[in-house]
Every structure is written in structure tokens, then in C-alpha cells.
N, C-alpha and C. Protein backbone atom coordinates (compact mmCIF):
# COMPACT_ATOMS: atom_id res chain seq x y z
N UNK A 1 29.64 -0.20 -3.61
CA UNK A 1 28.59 0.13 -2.64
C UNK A 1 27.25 -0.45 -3.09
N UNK A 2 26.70 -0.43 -2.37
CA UNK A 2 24.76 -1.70 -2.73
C UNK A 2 23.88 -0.85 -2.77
N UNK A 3 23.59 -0.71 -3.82
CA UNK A 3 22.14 0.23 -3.92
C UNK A 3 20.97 0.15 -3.55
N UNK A 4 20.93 1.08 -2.00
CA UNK A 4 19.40 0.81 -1.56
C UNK A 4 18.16 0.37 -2.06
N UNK A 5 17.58 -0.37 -1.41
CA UNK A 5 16.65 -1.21 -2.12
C UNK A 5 15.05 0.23 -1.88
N UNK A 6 14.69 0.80 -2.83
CA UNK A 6 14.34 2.08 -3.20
C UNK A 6 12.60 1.70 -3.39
N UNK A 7 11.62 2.16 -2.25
CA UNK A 7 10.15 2.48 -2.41
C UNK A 7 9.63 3.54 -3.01
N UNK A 8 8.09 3.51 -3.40
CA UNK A 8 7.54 4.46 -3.60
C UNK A 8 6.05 4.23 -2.65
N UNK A 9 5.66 4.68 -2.54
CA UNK A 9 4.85 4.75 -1.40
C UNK A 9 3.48 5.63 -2.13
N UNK A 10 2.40 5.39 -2.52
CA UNK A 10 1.07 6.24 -3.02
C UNK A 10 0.04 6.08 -2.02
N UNK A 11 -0.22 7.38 -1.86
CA UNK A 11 -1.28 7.22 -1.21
C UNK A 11 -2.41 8.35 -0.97
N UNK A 12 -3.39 8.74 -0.40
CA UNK A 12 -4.43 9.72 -0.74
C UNK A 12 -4.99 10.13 0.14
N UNK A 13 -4.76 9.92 1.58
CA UNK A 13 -5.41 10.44 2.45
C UNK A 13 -4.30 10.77 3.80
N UNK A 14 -4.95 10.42 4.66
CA UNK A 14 -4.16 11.01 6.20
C UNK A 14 -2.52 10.37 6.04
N UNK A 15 -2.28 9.05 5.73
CA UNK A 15 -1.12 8.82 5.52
C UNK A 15 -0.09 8.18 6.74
N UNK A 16 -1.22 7.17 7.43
CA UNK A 16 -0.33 6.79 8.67
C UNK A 16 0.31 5.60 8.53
N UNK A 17 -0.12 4.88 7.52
CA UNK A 17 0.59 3.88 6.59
C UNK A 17 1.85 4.08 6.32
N UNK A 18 1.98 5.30 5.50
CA UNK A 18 2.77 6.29 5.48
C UNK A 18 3.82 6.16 6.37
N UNK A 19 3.61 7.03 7.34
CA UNK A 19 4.42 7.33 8.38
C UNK A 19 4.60 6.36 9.51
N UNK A 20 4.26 5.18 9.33
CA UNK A 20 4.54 4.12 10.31
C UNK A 20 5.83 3.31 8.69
N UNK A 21 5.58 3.57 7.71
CA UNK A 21 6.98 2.59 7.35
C UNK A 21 8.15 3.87 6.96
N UNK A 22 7.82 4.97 7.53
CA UNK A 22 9.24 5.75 7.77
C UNK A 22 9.50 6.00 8.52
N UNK A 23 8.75 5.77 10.00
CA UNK A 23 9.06 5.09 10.92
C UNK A 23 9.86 3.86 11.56
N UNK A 24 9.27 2.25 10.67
CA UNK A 24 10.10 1.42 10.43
C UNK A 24 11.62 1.85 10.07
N UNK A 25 11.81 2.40 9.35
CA UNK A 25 13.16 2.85 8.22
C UNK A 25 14.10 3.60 9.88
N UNK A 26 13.38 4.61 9.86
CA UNK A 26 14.35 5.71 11.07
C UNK A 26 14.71 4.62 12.39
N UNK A 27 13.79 3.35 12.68
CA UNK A 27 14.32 2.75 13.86
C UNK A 27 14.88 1.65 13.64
N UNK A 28 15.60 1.69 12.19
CA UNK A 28 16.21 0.44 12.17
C UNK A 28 15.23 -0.98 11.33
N UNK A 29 14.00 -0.88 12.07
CA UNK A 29 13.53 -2.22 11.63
C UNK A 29 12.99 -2.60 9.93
N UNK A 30 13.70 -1.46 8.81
CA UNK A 30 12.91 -1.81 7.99
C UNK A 30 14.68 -1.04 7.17
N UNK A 31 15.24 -1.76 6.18
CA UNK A 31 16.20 -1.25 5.46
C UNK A 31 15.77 -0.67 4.24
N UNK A 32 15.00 0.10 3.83
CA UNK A 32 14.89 0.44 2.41
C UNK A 32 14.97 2.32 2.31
N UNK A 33 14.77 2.77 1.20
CA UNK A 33 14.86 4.08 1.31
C UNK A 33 13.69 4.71 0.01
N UNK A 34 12.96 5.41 1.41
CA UNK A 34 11.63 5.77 0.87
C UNK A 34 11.99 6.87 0.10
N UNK A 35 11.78 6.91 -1.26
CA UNK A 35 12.12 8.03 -2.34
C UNK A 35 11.34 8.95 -2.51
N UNK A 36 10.13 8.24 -2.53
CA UNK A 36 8.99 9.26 -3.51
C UNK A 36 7.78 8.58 -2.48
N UNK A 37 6.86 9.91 -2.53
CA UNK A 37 5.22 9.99 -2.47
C UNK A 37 4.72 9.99 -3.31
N UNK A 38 3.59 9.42 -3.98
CA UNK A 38 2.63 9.63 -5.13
C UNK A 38 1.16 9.73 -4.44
N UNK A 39 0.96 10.98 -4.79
CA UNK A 39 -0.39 11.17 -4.00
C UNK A 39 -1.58 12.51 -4.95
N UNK A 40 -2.48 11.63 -5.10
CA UNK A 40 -3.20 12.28 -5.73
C UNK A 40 -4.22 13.63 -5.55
N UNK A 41 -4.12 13.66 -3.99
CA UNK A 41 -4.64 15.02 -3.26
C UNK A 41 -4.09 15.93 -3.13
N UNK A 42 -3.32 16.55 -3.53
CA UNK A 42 -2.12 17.73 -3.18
C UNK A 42 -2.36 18.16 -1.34
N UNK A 43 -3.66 18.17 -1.65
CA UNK A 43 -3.71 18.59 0.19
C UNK A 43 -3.73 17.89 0.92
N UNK A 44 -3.81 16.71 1.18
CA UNK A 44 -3.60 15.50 1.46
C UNK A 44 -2.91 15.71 2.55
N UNK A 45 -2.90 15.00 4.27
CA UNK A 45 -1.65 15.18 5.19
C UNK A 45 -1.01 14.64 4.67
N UNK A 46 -1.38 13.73 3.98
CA UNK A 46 0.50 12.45 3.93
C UNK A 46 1.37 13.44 3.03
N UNK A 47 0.83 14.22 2.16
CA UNK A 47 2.19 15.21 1.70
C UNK A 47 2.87 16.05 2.48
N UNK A 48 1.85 16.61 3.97
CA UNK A 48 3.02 17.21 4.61
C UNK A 48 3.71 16.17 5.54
N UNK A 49 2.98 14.76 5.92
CA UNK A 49 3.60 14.12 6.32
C UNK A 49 5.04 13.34 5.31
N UNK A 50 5.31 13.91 4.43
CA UNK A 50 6.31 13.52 3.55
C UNK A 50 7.06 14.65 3.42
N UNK A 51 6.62 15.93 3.58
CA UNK A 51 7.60 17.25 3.66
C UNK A 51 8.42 17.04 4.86
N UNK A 52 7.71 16.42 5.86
CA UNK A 52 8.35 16.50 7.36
C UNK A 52 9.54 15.69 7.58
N UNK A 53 9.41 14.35 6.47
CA UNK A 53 10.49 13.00 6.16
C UNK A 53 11.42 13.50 5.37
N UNK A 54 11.39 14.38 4.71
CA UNK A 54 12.32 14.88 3.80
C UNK A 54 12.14 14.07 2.59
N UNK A 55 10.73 13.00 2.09
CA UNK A 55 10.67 12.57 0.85
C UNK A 55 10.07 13.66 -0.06
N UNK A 56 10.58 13.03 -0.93
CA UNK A 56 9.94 13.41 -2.67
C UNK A 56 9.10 13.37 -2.63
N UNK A 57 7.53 14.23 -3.38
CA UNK A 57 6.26 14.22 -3.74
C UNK A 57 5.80 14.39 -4.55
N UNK A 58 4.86 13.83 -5.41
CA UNK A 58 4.56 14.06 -7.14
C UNK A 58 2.51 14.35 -6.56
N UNK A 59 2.61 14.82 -6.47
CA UNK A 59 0.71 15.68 -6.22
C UNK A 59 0.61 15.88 -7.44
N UNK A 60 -1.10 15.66 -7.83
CA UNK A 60 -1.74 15.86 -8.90
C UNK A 60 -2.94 15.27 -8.87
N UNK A 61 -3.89 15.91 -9.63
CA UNK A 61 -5.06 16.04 -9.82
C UNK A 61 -5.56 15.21 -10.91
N UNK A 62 -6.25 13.96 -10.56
CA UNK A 62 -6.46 13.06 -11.97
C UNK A 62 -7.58 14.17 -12.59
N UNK A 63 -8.68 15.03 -12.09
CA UNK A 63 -9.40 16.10 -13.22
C UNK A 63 -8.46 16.53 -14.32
N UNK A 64 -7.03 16.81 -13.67
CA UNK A 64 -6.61 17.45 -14.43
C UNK A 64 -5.62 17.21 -15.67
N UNK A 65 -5.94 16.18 -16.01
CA UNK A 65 -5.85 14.91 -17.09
C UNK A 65 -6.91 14.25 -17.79
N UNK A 66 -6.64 13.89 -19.25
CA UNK A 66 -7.87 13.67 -20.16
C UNK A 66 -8.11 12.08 -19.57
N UNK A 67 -6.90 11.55 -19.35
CA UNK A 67 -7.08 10.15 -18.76
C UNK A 67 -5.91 9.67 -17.64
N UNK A 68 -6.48 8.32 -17.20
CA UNK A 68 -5.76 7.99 -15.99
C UNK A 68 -4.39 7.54 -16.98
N UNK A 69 -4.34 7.13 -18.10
CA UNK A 69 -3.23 6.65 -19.05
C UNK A 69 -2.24 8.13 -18.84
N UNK A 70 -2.94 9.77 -18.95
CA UNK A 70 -1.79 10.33 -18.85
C UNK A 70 -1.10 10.64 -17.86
N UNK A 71 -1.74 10.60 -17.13
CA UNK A 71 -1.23 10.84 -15.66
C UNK A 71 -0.39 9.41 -15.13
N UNK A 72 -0.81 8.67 -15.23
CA UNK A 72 0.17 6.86 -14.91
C UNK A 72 1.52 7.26 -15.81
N UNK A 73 1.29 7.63 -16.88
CA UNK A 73 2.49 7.88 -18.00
C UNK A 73 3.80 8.84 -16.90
N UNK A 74 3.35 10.09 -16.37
CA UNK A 74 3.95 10.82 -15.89
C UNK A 74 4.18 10.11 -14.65
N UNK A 75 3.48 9.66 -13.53
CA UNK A 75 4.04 8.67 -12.25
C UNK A 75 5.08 7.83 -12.80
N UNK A 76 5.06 7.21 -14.25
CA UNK A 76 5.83 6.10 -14.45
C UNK A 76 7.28 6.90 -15.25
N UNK A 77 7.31 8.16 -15.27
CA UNK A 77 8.76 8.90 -15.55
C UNK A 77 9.19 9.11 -14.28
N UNK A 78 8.59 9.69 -13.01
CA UNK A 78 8.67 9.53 -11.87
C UNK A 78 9.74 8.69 -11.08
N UNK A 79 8.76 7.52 -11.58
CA UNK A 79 9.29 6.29 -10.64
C UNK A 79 10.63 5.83 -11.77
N UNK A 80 10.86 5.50 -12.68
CA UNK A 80 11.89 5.59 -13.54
C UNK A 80 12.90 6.55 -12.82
N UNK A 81 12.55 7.73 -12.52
CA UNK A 81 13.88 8.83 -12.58
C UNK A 81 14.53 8.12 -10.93
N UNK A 82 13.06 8.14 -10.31
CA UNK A 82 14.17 7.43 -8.67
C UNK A 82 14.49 6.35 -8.61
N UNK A 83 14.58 5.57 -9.36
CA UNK A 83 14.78 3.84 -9.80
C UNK A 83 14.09 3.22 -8.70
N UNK A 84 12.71 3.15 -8.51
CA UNK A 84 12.05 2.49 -7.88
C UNK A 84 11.78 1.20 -7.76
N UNK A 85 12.26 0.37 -6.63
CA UNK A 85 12.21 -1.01 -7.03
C UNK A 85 10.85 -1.80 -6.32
N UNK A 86 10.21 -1.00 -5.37
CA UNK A 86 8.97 -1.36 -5.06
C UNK A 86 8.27 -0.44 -4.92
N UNK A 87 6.73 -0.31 -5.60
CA UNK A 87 5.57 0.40 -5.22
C UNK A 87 4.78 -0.30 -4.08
N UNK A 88 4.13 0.93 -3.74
CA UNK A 88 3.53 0.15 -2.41
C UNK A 88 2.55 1.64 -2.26
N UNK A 89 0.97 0.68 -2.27
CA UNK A 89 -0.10 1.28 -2.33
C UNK A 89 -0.74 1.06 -0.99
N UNK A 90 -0.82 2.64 0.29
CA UNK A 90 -1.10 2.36 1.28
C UNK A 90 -2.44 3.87 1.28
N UNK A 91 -3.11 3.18 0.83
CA UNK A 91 -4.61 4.44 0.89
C UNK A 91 -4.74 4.89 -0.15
N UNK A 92 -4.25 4.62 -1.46
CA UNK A 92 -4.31 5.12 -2.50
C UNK A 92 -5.48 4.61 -3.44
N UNK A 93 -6.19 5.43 -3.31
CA UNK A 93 -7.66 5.32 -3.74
C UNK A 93 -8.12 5.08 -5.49
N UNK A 94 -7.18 4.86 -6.28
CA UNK A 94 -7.30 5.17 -7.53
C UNK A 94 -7.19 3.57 -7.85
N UNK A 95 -7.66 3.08 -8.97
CA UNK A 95 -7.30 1.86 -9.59
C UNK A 95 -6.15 2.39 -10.40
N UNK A 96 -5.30 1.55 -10.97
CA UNK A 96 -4.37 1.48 -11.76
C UNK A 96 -4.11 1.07 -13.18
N UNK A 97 -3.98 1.18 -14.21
CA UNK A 97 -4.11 0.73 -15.33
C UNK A 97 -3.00 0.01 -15.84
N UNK A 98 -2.82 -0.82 -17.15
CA UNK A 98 -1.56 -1.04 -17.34
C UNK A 98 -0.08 -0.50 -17.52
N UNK A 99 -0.77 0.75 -17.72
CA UNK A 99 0.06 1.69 -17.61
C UNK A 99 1.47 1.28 -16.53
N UNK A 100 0.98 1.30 -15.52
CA UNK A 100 2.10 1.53 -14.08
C UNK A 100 1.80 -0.75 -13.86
N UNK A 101 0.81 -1.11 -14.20
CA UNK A 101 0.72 -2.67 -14.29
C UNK A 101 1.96 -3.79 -14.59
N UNK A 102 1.81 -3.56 -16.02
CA UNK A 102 2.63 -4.04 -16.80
C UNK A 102 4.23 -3.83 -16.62
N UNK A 103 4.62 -2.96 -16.56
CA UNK A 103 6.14 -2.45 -16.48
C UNK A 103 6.71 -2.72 -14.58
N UNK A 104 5.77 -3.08 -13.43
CA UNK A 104 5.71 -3.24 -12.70
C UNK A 104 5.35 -4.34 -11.79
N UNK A 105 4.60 -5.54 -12.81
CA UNK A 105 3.94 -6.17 -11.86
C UNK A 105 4.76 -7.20 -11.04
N UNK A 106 4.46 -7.37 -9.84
CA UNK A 106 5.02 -8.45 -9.15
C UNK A 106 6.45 -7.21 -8.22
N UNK A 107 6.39 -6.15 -8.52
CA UNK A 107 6.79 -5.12 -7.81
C UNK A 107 6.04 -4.19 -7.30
N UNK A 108 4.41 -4.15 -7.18
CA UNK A 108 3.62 -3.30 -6.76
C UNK A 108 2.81 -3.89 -5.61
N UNK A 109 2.27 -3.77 -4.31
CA UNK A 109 2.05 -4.01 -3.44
C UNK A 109 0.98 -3.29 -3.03
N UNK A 110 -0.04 -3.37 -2.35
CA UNK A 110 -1.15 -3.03 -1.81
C UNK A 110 -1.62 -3.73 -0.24
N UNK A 111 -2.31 -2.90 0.41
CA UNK A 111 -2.68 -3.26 1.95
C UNK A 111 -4.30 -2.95 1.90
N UNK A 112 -4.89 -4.15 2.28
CA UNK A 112 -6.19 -3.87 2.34
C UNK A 112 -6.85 -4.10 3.53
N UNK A 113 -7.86 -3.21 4.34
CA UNK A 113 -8.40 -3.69 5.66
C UNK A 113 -9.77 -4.64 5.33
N UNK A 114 -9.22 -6.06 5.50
CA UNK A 114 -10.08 -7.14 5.31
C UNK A 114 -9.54 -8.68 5.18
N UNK A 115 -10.09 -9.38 4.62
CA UNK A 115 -9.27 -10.95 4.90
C UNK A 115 -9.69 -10.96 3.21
N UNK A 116 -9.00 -10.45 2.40
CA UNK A 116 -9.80 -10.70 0.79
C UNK A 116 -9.67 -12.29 0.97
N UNK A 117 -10.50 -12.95 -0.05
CA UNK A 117 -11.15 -12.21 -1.33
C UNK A 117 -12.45 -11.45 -0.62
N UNK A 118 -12.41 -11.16 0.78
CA UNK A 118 -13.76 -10.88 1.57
C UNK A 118 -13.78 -9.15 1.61
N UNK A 119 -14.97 -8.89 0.93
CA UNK A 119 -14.99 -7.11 1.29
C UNK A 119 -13.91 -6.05 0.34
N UNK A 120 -13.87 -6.43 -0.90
CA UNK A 120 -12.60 -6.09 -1.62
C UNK A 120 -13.03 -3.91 -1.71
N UNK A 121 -12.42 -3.24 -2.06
CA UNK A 121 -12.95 -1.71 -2.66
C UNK A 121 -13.12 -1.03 -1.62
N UNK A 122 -13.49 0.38 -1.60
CA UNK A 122 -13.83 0.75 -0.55
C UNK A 122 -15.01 0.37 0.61
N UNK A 123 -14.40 1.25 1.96
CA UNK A 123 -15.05 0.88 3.10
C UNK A 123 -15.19 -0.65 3.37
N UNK A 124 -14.11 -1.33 3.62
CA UNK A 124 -13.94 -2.97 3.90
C UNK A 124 -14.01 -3.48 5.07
N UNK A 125 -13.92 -2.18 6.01
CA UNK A 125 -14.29 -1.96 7.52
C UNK A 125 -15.96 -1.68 7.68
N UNK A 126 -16.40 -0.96 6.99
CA UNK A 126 -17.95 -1.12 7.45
C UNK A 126 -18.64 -2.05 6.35
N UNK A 127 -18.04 -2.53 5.46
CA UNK A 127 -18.78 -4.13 4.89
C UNK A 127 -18.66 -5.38 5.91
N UNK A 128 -17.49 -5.21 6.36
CA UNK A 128 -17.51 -5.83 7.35
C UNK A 128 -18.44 -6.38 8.85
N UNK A 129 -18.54 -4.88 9.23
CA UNK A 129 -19.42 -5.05 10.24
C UNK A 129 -21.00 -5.19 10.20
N UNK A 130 -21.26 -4.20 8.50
CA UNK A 130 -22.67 -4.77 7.98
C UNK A 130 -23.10 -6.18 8.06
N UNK A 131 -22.38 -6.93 7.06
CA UNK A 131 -22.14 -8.10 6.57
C UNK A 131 -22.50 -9.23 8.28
N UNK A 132 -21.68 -8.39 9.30
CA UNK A 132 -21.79 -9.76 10.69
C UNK A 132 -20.73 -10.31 10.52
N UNK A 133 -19.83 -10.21 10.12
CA UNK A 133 -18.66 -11.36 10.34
C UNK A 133 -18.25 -11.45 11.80
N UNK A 134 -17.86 -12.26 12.16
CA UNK A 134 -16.56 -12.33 13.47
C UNK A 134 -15.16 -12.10 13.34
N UNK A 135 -14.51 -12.16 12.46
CA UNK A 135 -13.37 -11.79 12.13
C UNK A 135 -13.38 -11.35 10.87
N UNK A 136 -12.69 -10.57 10.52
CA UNK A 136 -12.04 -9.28 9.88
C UNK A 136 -10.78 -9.71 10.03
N UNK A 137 -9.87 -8.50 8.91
CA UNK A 137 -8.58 -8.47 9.18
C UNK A 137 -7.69 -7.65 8.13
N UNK A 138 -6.80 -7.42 7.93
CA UNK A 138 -5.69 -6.80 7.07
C UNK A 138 -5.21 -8.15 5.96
N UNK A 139 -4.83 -7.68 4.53
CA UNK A 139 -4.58 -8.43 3.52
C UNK A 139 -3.11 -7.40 3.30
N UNK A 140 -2.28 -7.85 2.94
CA UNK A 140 -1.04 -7.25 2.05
C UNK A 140 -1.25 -8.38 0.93
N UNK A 141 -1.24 -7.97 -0.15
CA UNK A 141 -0.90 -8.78 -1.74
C UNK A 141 -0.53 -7.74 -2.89
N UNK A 142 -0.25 -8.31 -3.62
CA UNK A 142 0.41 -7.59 -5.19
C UNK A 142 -0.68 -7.24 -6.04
N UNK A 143 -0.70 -6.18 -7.04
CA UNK A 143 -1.43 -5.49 -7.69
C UNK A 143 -1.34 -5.72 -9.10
N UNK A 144 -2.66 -6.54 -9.25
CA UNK A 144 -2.82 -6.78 -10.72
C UNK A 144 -3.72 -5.98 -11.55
N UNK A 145 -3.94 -4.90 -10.99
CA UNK A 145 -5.00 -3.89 -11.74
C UNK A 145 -6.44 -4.10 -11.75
N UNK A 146 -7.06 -5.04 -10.61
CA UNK A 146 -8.30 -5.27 -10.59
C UNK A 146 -8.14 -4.85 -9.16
N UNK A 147 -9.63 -4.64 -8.47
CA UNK A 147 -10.47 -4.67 -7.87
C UNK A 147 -9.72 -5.26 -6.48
N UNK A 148 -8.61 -5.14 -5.89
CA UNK A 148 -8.24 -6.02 -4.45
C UNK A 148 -7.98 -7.48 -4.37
N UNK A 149 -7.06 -7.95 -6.24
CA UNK A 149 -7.54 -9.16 -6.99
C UNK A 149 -6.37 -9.81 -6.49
N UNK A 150 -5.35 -9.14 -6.64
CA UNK A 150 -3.96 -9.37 -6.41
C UNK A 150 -3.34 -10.54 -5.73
N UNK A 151 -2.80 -11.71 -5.95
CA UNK A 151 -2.18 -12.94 -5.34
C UNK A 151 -2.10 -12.08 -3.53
N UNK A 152 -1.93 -12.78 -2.51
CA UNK A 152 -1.84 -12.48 -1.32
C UNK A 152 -0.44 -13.14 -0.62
N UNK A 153 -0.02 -11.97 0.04
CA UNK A 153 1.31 -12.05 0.45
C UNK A 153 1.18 -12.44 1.57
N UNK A 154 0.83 -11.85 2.45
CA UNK A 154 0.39 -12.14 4.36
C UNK A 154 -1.11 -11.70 4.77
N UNK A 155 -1.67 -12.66 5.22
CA UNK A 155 -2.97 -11.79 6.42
C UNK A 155 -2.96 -12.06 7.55
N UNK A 156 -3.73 -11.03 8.30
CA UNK A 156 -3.46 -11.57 9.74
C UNK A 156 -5.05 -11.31 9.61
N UNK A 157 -5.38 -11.91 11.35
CA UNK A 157 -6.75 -11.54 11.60
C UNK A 157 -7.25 -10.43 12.85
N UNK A 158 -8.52 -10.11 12.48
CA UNK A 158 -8.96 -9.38 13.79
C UNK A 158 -10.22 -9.76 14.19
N UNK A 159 -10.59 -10.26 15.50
CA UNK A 159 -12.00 -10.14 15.77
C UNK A 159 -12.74 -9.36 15.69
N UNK A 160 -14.06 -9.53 16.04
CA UNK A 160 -14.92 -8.26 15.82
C UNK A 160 -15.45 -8.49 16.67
N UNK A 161 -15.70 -7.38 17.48
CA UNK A 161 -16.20 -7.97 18.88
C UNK A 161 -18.20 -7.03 18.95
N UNK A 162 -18.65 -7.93 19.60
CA UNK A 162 -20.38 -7.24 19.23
C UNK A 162 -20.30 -5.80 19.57
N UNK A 163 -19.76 -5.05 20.35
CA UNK A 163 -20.35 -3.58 20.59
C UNK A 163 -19.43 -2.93 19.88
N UNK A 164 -18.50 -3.43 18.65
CA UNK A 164 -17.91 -2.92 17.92
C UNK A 164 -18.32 -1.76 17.19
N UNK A 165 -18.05 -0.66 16.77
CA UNK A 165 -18.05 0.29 15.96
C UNK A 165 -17.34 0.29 14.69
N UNK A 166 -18.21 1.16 13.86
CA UNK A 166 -16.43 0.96 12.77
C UNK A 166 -15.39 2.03 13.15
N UNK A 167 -15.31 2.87 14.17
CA UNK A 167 -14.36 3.90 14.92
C UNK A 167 -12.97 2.70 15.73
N UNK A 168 -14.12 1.61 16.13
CA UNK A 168 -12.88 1.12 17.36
C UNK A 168 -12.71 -0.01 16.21
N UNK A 169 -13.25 -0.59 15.65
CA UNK A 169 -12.41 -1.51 14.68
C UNK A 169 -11.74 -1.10 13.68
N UNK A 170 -11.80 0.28 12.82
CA UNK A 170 -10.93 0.43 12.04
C UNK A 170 -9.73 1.02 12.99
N UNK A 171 -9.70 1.18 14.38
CA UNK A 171 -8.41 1.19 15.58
C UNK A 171 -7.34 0.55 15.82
N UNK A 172 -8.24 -1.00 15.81
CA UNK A 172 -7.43 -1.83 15.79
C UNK A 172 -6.97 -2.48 14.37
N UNK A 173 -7.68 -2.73 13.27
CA UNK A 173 -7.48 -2.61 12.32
C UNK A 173 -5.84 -2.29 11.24
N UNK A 174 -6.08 -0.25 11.38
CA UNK A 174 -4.94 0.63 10.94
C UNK A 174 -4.02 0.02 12.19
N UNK A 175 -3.60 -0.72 13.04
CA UNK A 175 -2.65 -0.93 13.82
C UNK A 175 -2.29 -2.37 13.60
N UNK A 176 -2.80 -2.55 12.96
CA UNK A 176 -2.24 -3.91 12.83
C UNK A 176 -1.77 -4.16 10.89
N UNK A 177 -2.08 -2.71 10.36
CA UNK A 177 -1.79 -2.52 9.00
C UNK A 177 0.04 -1.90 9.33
N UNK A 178 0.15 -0.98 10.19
CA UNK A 178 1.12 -0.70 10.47
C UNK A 178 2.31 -1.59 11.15
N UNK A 179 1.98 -2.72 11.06
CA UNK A 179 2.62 -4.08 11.89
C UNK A 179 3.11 -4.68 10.35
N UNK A 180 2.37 -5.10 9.54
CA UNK A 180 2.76 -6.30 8.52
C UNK A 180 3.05 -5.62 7.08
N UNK A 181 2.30 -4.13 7.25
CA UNK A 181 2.80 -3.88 5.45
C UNK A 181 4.16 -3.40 5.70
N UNK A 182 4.82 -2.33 6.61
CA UNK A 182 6.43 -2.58 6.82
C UNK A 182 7.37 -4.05 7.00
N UNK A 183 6.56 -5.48 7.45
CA UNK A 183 7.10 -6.49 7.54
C UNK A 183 7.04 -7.06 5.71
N UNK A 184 5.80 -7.18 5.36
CA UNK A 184 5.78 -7.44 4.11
C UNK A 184 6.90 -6.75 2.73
N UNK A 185 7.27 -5.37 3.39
CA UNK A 185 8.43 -4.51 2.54
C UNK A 185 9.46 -5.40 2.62
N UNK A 186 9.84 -5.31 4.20
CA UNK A 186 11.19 -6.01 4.22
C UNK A 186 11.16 -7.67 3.76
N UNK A 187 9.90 -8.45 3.86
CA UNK A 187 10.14 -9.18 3.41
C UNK A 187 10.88 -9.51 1.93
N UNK A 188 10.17 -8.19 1.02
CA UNK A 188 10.43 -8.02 -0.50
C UNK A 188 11.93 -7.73 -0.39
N UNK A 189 12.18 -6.71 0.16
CA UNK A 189 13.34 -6.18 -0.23
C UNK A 189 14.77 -7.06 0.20
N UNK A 190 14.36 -7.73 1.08
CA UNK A 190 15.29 -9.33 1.24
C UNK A 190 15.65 -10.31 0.70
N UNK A 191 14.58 -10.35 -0.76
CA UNK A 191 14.49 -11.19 -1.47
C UNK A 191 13.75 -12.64 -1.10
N UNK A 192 12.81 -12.60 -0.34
CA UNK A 192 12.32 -13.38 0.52
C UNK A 192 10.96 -14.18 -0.09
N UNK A 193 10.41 -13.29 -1.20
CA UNK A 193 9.04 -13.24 -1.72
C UNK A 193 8.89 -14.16 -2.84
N UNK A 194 8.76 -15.26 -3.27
CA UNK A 194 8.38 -15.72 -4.23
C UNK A 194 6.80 -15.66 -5.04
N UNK A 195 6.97 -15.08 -6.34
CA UNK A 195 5.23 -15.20 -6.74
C UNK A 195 5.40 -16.16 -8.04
N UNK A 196 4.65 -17.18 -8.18
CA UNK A 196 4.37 -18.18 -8.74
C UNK A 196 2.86 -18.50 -9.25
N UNK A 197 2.25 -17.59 -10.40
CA UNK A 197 0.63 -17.53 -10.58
C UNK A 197 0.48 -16.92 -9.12
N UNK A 198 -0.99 -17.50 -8.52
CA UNK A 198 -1.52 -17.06 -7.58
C UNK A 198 -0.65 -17.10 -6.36
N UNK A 199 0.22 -18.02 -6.24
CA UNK A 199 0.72 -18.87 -5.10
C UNK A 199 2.09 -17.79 -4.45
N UNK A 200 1.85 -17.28 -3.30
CA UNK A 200 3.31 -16.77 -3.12
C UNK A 200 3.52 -17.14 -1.60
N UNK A 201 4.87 -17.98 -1.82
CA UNK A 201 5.87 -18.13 -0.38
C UNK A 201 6.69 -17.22 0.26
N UNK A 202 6.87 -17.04 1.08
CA UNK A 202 7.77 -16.61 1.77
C UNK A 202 8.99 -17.36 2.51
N UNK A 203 10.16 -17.29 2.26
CA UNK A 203 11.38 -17.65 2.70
C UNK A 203 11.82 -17.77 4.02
N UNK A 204 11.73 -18.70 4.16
CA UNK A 204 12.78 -18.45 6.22
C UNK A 204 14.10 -17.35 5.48
């Protein structure tokens, strides 16, 4: 029998990231099997939006750790115990250390609302519209423990249209995050992904 190709999913806030790639999964369009939540808010919706999926949840409080090293230590027994073969960072607000880096890289994944290297960290939606650009957009790339540094897997774009808000652009935005970071999974989990230094292809 083939052993599902096995996510972990972190994340820290509402969690629709979340629930649009276990969504993907329940309608077919995405084959993997979401194991675990890692979420650092305990109250967080995406944990009850993960009670409701029937996934796993590891909540915790980085206060409540002398460092981010001990707490990564414990995520990384975690992800060990469910044999996690991709992480995937969808709102998860924390940088990462080598901790979960090293033993992972080129298996960890991140979604950012922006066209990096443009607007990297938080609020990339209202740097955006500060800044004046005309287009904006969503980044999926891999996580090298910096700053939104990560080689880039897919972007798409979004206009910005003048009577824009950051309400109706981060609208269209989160909807078009929910389009490519479930495409970008399955791309991985297909074996589809090549990373080469900065440079990564994707496979017909």
C-alpha cells in the first residue's frame, strides 16, 4: 500500500488557508493527508477549524518557552511522530530557526500576499497599497529561515485598482492564495518540484 503523501499545515490566525486545502483534499482536487496543525494561538479559529476536520493540533504559547529553539525542538518531535513530508506555512506568524530549517529544508513551504522579493513580513497588503503599486499579488516559495527569502515556487498577479482598500484587496488577494498554495502542494506531492539553489521548475 503507498503511503500518503502527509502535510503539516502552521498557522496563527483565522485559518482559511487552512480550510481551503482541506477543502482541496475532501473534493478530490488535492491527494495528500493533512495530519497535523501547528498553531501558536491556542485560541486561534484555525484550531477549531481543525477540530471540525478531524486534524491533529499542537497549540502553544512561544511565552511559554525560554526560546523559540525549545519550542521548534518539540514541533520537530511532532512532525517526526506523524512522518511529515511537507510543512506548509499558511499565516503562521513566527520566523523559524534552524531548528525546524535544517532537518526540513526544501520540504517547508510558505504563501505570501505579494509578488516578493516586493513587500516581504508583515502587512504586504497595506505596503502595498502605501507604496502605489499597480499590481500586487500572492508568492508560494520554500523557507529558508529569513525574512520571505525563500527560492519561489509560483506567483500569480493582482491588480490594484485606484479606489482600492486594503478590505477589498486583501478579498481578492486571500482568494487567489486559496487557488495556488493547494496547487503548489499537489504540485510537491507529485514529485513535480525541482529546487536547484535559487532556481525551481516545475514539471509538465
Amino acid at each position: 500500500m503507498i503511503k500518503p503523501f502527509r502535510i503539516a499545515v502552521f498557522a496563527s490566525g483565522s485559518g482559511t488557508n487552512f480550510q481551503a486545502i482541506v477543502d482541496a483534499v475532501a473534493s478530490g482536487k488535492l491527494d495528500v493527508s493533512v495530519e497535523l496543525l501547528v498553531c501558536d494561538r491556542p485560541q486561534a479559529l484555525v484550531v477549531e477549524r481543525a477540530k471540525q476536520a478531524g486534524v491533529n493540533t499542537f497549540a502553544f504559547r512561544g511565552r511559554d518557552y525560554a526560546s523559540r529553539e525549545l519550542y521548534e525542538a518539540e514541533i520537530k518531535a511532532k512532525l517526526e511522530e506523524h512522518q511529515i513530508d511537507l510543512i506548509v506555512m499558511a499565516g503562521y506568524m513566527r520566523l523559524i530557526t534552524d531548528t525546524l530549517v535544517k532537518p526540513y529544508y526544501g520540504r517547508i513551504i510558505n504563501v505570501h500576499p505579494s509578488l516578493l522579493p516586493s513587500f516581504p513580513g508583515v502587512n504586504g497588503i497595506a505596503q502595498a497599497l502605501e507604496y502605489g503599486v499597480k499590481i500586487t499579488g500572492v508568492t508560494v516559495h520554500f523557507v529558508d529561515g529569513g525574512l520571505d527569502t525563500g527560492p519561489i515556487i509560483v506567483q500569480r498577479a493582482v491588480e490594484v485598482f485606484d479606489n482600492d482598500t486594503e478590505a477589498t484587496l486583501a478579498e481578492r488577494i486571500h482568494a487567489l492564495e486559496h487557488q495556488i498554495l493547494p496547487q503548489a502542494i499537489a504540485w510537491i506531492s507529485e514529485g513535480r518540484v525541482q529546487l536547484n539553489d535559487r532556481k525551481v521548475t516545475v514539471n509538465a
